[in-house]
Protein backbone atom coordinates (compact mmCIF):
# COMPACT_ATOMS: atom_id res chain seq x y z
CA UNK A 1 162.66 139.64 151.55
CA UNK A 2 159.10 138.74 150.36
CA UNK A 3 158.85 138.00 146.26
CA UNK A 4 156.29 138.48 143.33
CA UNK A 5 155.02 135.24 141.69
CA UNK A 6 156.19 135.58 137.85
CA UNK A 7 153.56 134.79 134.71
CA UNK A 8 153.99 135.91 130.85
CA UNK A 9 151.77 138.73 129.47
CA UNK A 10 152.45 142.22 128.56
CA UNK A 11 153.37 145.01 130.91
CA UNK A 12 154.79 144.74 134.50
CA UNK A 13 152.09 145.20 136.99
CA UNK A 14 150.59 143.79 140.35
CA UNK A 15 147.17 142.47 140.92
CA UNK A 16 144.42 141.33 143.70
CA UNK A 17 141.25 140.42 144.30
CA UNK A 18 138.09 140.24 146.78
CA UNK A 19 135.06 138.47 147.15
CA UNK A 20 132.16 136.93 144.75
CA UNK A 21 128.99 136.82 145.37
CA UNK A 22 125.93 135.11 143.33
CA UNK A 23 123.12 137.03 141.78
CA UNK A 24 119.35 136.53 141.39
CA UNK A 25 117.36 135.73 137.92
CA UNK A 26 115.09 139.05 137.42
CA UNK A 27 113.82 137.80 134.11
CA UNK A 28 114.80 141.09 132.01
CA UNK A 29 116.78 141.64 129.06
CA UNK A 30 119.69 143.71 129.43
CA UNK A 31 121.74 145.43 126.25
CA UNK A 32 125.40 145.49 126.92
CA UNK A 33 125.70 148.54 128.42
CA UNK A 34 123.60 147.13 131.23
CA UNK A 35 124.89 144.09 133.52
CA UNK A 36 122.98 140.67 132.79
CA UNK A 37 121.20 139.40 135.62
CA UNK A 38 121.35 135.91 134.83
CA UNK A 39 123.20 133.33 133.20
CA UNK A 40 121.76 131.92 130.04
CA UNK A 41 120.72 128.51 130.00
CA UNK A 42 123.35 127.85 132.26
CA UNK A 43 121.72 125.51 134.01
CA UNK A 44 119.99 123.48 131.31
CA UNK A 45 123.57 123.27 129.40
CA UNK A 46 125.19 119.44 129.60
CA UNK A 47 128.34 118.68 129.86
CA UNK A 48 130.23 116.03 129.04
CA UNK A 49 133.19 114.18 129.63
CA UNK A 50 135.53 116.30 127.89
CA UNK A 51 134.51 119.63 130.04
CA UNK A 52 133.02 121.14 127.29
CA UNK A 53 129.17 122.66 127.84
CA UNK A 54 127.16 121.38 124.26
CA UNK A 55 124.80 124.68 124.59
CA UNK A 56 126.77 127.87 125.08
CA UNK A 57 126.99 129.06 128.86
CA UNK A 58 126.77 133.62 129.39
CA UNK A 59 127.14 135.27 132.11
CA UNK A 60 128.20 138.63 133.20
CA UNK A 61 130.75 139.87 135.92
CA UNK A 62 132.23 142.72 137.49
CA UNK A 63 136.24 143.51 138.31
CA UNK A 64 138.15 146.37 139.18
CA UNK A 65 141.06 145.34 137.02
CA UNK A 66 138.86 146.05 133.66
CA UNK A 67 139.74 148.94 131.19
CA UNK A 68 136.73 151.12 129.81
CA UNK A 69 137.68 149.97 125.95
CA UNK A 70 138.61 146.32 126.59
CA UNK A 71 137.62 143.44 124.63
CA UNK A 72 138.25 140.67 126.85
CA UNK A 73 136.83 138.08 124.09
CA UNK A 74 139.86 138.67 121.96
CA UNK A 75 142.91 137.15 123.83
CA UNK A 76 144.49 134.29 123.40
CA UNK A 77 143.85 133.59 127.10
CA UNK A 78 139.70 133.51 126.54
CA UNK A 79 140.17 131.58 123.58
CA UNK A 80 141.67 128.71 124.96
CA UNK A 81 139.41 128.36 128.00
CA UNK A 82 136.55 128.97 125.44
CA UNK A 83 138.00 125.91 123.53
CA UNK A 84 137.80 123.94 126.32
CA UNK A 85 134.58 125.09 127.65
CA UNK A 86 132.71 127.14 125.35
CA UNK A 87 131.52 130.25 126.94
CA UNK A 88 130.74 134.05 126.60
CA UNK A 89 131.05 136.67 129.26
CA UNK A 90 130.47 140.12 129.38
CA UNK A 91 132.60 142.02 131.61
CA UNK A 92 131.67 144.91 133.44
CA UNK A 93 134.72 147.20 134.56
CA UNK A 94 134.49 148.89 138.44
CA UNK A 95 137.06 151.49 140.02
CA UNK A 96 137.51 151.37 143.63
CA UNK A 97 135.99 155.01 143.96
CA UNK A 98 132.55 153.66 143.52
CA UNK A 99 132.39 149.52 143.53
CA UNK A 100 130.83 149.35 146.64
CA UNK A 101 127.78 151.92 145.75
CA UNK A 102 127.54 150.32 142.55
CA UNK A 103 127.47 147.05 143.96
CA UNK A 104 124.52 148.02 146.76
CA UNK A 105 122.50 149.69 143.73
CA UNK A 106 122.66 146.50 141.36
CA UNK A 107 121.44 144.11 144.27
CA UNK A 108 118.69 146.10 145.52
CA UNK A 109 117.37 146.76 141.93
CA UNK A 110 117.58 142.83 141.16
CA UNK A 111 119.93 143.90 138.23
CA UNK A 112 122.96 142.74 139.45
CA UNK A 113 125.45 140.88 137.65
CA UNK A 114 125.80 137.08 137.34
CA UNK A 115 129.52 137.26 139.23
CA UNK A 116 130.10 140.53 140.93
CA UNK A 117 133.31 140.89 143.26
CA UNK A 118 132.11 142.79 146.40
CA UNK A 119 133.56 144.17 150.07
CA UNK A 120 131.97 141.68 152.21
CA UNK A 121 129.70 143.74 154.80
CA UNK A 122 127.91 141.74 157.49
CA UNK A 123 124.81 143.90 157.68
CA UNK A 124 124.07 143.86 153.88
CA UNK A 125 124.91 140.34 154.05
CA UNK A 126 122.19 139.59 155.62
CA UNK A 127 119.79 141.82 154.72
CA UNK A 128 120.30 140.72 151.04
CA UNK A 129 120.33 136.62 151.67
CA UNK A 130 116.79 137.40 153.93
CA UNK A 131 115.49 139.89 151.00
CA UNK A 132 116.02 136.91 148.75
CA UNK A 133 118.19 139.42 146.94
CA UNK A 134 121.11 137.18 146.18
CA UNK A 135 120.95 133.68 145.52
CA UNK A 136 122.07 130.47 147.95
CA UNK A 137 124.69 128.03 146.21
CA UNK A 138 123.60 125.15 145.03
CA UNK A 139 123.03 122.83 148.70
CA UNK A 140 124.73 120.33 147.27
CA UNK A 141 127.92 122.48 146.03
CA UNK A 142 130.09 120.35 148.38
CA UNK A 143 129.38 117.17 146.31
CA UNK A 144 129.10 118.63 142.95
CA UNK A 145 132.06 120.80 142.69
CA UNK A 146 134.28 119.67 145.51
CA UNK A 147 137.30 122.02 144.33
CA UNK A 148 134.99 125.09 145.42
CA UNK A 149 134.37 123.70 148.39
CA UNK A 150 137.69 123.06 149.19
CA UNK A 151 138.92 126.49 148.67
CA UNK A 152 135.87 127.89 150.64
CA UNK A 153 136.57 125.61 153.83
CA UNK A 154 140.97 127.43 153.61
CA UNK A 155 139.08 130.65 153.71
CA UNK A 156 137.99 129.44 157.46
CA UNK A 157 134.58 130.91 156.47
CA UNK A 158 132.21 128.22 155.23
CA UNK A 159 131.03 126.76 158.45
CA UNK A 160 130.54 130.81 159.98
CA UNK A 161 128.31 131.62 157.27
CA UNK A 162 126.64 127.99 157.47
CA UNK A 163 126.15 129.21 160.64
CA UNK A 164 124.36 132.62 159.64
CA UNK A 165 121.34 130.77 158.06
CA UNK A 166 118.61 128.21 159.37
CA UNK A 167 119.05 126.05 156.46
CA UNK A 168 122.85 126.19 156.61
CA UNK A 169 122.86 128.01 153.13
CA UNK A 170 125.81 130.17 151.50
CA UNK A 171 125.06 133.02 149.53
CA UNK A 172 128.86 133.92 148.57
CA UNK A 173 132.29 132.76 148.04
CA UNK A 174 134.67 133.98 150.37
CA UNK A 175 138.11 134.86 149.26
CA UNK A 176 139.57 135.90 152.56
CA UNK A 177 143.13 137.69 152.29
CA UNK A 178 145.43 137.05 154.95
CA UNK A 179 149.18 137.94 155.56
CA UNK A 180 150.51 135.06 156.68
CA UNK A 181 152.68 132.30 155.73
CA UNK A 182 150.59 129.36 153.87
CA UNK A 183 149.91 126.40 156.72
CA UNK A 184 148.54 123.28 156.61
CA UNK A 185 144.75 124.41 156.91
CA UNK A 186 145.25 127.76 154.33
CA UNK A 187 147.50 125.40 151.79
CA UNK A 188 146.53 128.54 149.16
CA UNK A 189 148.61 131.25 148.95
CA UNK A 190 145.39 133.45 149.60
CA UNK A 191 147.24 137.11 149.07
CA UNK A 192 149.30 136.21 146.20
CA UNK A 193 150.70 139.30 144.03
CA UNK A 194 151.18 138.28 140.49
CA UNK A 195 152.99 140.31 137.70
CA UNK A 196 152.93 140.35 134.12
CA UNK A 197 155.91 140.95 132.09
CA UNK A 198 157.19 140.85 128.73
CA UNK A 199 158.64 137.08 128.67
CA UNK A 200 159.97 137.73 124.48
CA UNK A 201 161.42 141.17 125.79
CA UNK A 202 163.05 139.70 128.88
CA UNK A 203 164.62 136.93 126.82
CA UNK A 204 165.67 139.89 124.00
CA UNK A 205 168.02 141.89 126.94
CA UNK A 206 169.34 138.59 128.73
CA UNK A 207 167.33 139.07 131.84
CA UNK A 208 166.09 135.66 132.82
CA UNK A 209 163.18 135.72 135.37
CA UNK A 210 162.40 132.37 137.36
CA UNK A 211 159.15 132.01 139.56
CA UNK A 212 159.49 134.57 141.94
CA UNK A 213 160.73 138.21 141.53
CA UNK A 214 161.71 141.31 143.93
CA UNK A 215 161.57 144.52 144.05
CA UNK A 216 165.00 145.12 142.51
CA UNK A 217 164.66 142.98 140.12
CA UNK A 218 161.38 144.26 138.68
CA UNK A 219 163.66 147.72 138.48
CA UNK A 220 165.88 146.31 136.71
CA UNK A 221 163.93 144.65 134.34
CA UNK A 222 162.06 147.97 133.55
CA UNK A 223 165.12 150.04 132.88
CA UNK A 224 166.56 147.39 130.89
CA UNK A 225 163.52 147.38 128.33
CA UNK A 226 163.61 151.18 128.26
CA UNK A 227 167.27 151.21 127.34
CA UNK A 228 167.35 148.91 125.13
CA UNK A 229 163.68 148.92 123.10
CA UNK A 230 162.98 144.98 122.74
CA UNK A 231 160.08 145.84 121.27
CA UNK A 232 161.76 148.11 118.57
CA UNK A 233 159.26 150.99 119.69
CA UNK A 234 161.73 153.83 118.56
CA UNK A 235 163.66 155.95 121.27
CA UNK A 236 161.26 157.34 124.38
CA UNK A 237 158.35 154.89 123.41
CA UNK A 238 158.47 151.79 125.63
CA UNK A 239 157.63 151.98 129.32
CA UNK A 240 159.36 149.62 131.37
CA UNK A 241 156.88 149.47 134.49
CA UNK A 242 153.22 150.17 134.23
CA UNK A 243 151.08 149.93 137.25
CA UNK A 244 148.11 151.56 139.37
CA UNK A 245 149.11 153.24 142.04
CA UNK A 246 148.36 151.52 144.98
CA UNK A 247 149.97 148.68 143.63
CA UNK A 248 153.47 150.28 143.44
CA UNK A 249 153.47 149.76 147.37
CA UNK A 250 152.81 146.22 146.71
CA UNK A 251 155.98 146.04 144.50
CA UNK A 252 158.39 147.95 146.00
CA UNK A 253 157.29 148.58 150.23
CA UNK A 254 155.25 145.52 150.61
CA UNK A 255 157.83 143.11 149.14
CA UNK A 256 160.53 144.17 151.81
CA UNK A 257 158.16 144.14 155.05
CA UNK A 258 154.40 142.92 154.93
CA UNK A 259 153.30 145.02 157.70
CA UNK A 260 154.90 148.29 156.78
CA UNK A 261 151.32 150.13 157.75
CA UNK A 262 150.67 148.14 160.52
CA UNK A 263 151.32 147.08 164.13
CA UNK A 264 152.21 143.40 164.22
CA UNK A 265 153.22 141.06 167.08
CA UNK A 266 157.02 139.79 167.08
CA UNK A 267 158.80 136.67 167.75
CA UNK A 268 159.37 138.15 170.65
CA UNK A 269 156.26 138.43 171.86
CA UNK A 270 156.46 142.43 171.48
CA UNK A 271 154.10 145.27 169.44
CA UNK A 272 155.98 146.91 166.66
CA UNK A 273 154.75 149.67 164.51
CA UNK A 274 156.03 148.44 160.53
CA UNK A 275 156.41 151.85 158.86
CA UNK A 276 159.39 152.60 161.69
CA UNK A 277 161.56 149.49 161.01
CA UNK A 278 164.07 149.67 158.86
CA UNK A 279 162.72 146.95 156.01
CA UNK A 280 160.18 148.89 155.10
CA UNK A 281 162.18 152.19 154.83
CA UNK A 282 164.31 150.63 152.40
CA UNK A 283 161.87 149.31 150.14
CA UNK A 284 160.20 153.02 150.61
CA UNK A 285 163.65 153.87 149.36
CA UNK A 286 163.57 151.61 146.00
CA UNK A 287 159.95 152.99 145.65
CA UNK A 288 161.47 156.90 145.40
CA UNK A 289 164.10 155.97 142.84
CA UNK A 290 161.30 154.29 140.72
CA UNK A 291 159.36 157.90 141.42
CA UNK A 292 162.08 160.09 140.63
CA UNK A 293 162.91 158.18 137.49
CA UNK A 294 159.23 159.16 136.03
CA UNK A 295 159.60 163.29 137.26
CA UNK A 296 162.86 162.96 135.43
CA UNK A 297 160.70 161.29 132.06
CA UNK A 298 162.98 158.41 131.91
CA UNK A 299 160.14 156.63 130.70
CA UNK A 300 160.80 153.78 133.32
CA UNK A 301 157.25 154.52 134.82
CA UNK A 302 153.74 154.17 133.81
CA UNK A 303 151.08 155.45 136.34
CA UNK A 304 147.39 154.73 135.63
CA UNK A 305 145.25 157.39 137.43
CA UNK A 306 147.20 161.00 138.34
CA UNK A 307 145.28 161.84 141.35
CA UNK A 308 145.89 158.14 142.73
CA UNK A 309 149.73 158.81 141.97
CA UNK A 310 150.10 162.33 143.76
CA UNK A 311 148.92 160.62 146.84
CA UNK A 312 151.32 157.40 146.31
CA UNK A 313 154.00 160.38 145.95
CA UNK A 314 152.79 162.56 148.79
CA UNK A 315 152.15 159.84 151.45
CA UNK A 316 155.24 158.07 150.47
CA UNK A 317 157.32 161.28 151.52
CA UNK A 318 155.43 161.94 154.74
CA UNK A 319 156.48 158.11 155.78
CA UNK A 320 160.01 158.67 154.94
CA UNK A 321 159.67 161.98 157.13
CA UNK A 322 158.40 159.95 159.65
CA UNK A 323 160.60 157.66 159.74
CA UNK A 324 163.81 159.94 159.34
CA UNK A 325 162.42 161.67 162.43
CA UNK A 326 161.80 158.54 164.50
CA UNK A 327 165.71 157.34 163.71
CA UNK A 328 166.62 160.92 164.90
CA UNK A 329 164.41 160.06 168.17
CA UNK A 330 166.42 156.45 168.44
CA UNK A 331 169.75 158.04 168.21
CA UNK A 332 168.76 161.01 170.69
């Protein structure tokens, strides 16, 4: 059984991410309810030994993981890389419904942001790089920030898009996500899930969580903090898991077979369809009990978008339908 990678914060959740691309200097002013099309002063800013830019670096950037009402600037996480670097951002929250339109309008308008994660696409690609509607890396980003480069070449990507221009220029970092175990050329776990828990609350009901967590462990956690209020919330006021949707699968399907919604190729040498073997029915199993517990208001259960969740609940019942009839079909 597959794990989650354990880090402090607030709520249980899962998380991911895509790919970044680089955007052009336009010259306007933008207010904040616009994205910034360029850093400012970036590139004049020094920096010295320490790490720490003398002149102020801002830039703007895009994620899906963003709330409408967040301020981002007030965290104990962006103050200590702002120690340490001394930066502003402004951060411009996407849903998944309409990143990729979004995305397309900002670059052909030249008013995209500084950092924007984006669906790679081959076609817009390279109509954007020939447009001169996204900028190259620096040429010498190899040299000057070698840890980039690094991480680009474990992608197996740099040299193809090398490859894509005359002048051997990059106009994005890849973050490729593959489900596979990490080898000696992809030393990065590159599709990582990550979640966030309550490390005072967990410590409060006796639960000690090391690096890695499961599925039945994140459960557990969750109904102890609902049970016993860490947090001294008052009775019916703490939720014990919050998540998005889509992630739940993560959690509680993914964790128990990787390829639960897709054919994969065996030791064995043999084609196997994932949502019929029995891993991933059981973790589709752990994910109804985590379901049911919400319908019942046990307050284990916080689901960010309803729509999103009635399809999570929906789908999740058609697989287990599935699969109940393809065990009937193996016992026939």
């Amino acid at each position: 059984m597959k794990s989650f990678k354990a880090t402090t914060a607030s709520f249980a959740a899962v998380l991911a991410l895509v790919t970044v691309a680089s955007g052009c200097s336009t010259g306007k002013n933008s207010d904040p309810s616009t994205p910034s099309s360029a850093s400012t002063d970036a590139g004049s800013s020094q920096q010295p030994d320490n790490g720490r830019f003398e002149k102020q670096v801002k830039f703007s950037a895009t994620s899906v993981d963003l709330s409408d009402d967040g301020n981002y600037m007030n965290d104990a996480i962006y103050q200590t890389l702002n120690d340490k670097f001394n930066f502003t951002y402004d951060l411009i929250p996407l849903s998944w419904d309409n990143w990729v339109e979004r995305d397309r309008i900002w670059v052909n308008s030249g008013d995209m942001p500084d950092m924007m994660f984006w669906n790679f696409d081959f076609k817009d690609y390279m109509n954007f790089s020939k447009q001169g509607l996204i900028k190259p890396l620096p040429a010498d980003y190899e040299t000057r920030y070698p840890n980039l480069a690094s991480a680009m070449s474990k992608t197996g990507l740099a040299d193809y898009l090398k490859s894509l221009d005359p002048e051997g220029r990059v106009y994005m970092v890849p973050n490729v996500i593959y489900n596979t175990p990490v080898t000696e050329t992809t030393d990065l776990v590159l599709d990582a899930k990550v979640l966030y828990y309550r490390k005072d609350w967990a410590q409060k009901v006796g639960i000690k969580v090391g690096d890695t967590i499961n599925a039945e462990q994140i459960s557990e956690l969750g109904r102890a903090f609902v049970a016993q209020d860490p947090g001294g919330n008052g009775a019916g006021r703490t939720v014990g898991i919050s998540s998005q949707p889509y992630q739940l699968y993560s959690a509680f399907v993914q964790t128990h077979n990787s390829f639960y919604n897709q054919f994969y190729k065996k030791e064995d040498g043999k084609y196997v369809w994932g949502g019929n073997e029995d891993s991933t029915f059981e973790g589709g199993q752990k994910l109804r009990l985590v379901l049911r517990a919400r319908i019942h208001r046990q307050g284990l259960l916080h689901v960010q978008g309803q729509r999103a969740l009635r399809q999570v609940r929906y789908g999740h019942q058609r697989h287990v339908h599935r699969r109940r009839i393809g065990g009937e079909r193996q016992r026939a």
